[in-house]
Protein backbone atom coordinates (compact mmCIF):
# COMPACT_ATOMS: atom_id res chain seq x y z
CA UNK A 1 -18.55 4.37 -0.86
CA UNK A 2 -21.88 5.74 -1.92
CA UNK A 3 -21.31 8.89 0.27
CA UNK A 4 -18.11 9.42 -1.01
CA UNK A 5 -18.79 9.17 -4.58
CA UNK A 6 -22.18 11.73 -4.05
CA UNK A 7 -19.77 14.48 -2.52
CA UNK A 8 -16.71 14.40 -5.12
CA UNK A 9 -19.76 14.40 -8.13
CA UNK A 10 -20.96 17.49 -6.37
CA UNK A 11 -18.09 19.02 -5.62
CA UNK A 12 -16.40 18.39 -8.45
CA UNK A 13 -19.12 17.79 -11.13
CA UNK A 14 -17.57 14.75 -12.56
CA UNK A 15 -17.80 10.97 -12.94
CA UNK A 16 -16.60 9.28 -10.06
CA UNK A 17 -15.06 5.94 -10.46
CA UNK A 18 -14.34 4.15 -7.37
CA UNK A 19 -12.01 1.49 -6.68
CA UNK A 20 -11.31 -0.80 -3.76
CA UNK A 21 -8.09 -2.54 -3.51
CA UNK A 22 -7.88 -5.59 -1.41
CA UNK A 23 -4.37 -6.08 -0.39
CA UNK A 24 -3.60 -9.22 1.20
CA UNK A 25 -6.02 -12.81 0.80
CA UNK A 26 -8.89 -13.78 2.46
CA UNK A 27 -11.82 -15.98 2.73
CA UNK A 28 -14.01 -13.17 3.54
CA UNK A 29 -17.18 -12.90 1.28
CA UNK A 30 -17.23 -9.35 1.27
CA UNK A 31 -13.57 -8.86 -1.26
CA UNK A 32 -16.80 -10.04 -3.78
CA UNK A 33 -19.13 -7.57 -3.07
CA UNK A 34 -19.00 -5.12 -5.58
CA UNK A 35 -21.99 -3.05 -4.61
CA UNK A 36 -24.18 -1.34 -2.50
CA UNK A 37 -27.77 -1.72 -2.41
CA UNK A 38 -30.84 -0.99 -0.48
CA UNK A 39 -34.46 -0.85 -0.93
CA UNK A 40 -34.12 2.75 -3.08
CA UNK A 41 -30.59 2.67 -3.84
CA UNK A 42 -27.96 0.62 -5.40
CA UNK A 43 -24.14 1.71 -6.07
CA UNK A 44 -21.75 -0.14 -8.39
CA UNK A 45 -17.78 0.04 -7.67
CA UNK A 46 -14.82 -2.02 -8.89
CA UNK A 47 -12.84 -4.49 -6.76
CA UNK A 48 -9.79 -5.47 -7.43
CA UNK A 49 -8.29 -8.39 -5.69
CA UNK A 50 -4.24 -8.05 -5.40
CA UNK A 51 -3.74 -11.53 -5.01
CA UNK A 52 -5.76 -12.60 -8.16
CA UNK A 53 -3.93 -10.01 -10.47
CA UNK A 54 -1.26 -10.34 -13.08
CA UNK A 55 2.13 -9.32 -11.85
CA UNK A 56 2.92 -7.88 -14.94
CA UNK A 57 0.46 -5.34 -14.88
CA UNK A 58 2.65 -3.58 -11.99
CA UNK A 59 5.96 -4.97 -13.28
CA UNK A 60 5.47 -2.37 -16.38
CA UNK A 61 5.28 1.01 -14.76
CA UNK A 62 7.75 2.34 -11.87
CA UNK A 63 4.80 3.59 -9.14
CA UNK A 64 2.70 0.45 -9.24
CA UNK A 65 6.02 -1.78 -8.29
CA UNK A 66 4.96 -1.96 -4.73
CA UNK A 67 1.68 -3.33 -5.49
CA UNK A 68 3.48 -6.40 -7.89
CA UNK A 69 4.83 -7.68 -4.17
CA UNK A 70 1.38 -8.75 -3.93
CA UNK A 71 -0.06 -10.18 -7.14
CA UNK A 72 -0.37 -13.72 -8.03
CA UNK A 73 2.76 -15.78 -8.41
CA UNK A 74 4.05 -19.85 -8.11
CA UNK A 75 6.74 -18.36 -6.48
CA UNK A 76 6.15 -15.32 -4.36
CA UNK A 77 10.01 -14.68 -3.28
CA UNK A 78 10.78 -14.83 -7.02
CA UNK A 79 8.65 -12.12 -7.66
CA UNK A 80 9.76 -10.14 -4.90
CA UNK A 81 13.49 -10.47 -6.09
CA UNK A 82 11.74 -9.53 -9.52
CA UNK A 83 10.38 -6.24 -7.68
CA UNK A 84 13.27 -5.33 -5.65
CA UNK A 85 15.64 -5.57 -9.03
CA UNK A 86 13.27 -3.65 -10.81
CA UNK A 87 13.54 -0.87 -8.28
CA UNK A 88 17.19 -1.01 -7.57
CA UNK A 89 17.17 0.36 -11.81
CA UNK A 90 15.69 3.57 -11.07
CA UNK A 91 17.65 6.36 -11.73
CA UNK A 92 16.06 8.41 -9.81
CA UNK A 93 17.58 8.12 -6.10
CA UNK A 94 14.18 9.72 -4.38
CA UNK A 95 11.75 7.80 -6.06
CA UNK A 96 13.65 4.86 -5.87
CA UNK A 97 14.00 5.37 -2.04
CA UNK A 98 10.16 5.81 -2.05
CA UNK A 99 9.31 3.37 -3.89
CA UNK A 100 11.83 0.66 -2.36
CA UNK A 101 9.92 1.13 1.15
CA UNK A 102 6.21 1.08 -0.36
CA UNK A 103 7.39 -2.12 -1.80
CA UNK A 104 9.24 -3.39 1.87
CA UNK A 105 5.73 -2.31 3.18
CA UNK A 106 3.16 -3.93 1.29
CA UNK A 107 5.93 -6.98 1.11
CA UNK A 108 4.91 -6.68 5.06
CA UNK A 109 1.84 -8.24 4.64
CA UNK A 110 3.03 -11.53 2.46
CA UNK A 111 6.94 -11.93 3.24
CA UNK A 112 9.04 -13.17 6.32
CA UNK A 113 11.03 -9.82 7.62
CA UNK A 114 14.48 -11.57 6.83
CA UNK A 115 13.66 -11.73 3.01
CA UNK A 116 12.22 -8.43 2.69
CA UNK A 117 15.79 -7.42 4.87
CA UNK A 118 17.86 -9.37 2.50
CA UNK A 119 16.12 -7.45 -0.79
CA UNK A 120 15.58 -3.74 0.51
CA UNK A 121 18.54 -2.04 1.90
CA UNK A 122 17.70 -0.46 5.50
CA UNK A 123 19.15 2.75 4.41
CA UNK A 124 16.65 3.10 1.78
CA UNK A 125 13.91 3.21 4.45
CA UNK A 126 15.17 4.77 6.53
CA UNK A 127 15.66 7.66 3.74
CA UNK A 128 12.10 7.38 3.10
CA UNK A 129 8.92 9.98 3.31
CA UNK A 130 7.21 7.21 4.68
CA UNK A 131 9.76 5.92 7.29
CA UNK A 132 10.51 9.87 8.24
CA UNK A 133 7.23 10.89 8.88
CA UNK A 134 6.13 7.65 11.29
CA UNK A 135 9.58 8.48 12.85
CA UNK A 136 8.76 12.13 13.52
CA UNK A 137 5.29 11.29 15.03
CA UNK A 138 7.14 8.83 17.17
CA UNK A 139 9.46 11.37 18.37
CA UNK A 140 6.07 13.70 19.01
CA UNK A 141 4.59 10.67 21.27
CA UNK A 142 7.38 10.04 23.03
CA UNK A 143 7.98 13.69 24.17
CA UNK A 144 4.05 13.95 24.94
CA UNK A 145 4.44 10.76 26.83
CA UNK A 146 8.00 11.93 28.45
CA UNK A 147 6.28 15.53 29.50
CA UNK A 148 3.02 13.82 30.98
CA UNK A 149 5.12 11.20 33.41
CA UNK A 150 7.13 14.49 34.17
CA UNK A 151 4.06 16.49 35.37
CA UNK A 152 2.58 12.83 37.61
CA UNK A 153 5.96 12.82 39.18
């Protein structure tokens, strides 16, 4: 973090603000640590624990939907029907595509695959940036893979 933030101040000459996101809960003690510090140096940065956050503070704007799969809730599947409707109103058929996989993504980490099936239409995945480019690297191994048992043969 400290390395990072020292190259983007002198590249860019700005304040840096760093952020770590912590997706899914754990017991871990270091989602607390919220600095860096050695004998001549110390290094503040903000964590933010998903789990321990507000849905509503996603809920409110389209391109941090996603992220409300994973905020605190007394009834997670709620919350990701909340989510999924919430996406399903966006007018806009690419970023609702995009958005409806980062959401079947992160939903990954917290749901059982035949709710997140049941909320997020397949097509919509598949239609995705996300889901295209993982498929096209795929394709790229599989080829490498099928051209180097070609050559052994």
């Amino acid at each position: 973090m400290l390395d990072y933030s020292v190259r983007l101040k002198r590249q860019y000459n700005c304040d840096v603000e760093q952020v770590i996101l912590f997706l899914k809960a754990t017991s871990s003690n270091i989602v607390q640590i919220q600095e860096y510090k050695d004998r001549t140096t110390c290094h503040y940065y903000r964590v933010i624990r998903l789990w321990e956050q507000e849905p509503s503070t996603f809920l409110t704007t389209p391109s941090l939907l996603p992220f409300a799969t994973l905020a605190q809730s007394d009834s997670p599947p709620t919350l990701l029907r909340e989510v999924a409707a919430r996406i399903a109103r966006i007018d806009d058929s690419r970023q609702r595509v995009n958005l409806a996989s980062c959401a079947e993504i992160l939903a990954g980490l917290r749901f059982e695959k035949a709710l997140r099936r049941q909320l997020f239409r397949e097509e919509a995945m598949r239609e995705s940036v996300i889901y295209q480019d993982i498929l096209q690297q795929g394709l790229q191994e599989g080829l490498q893979q099928g051209l180097q048992q070609g050559q052994t043969l």
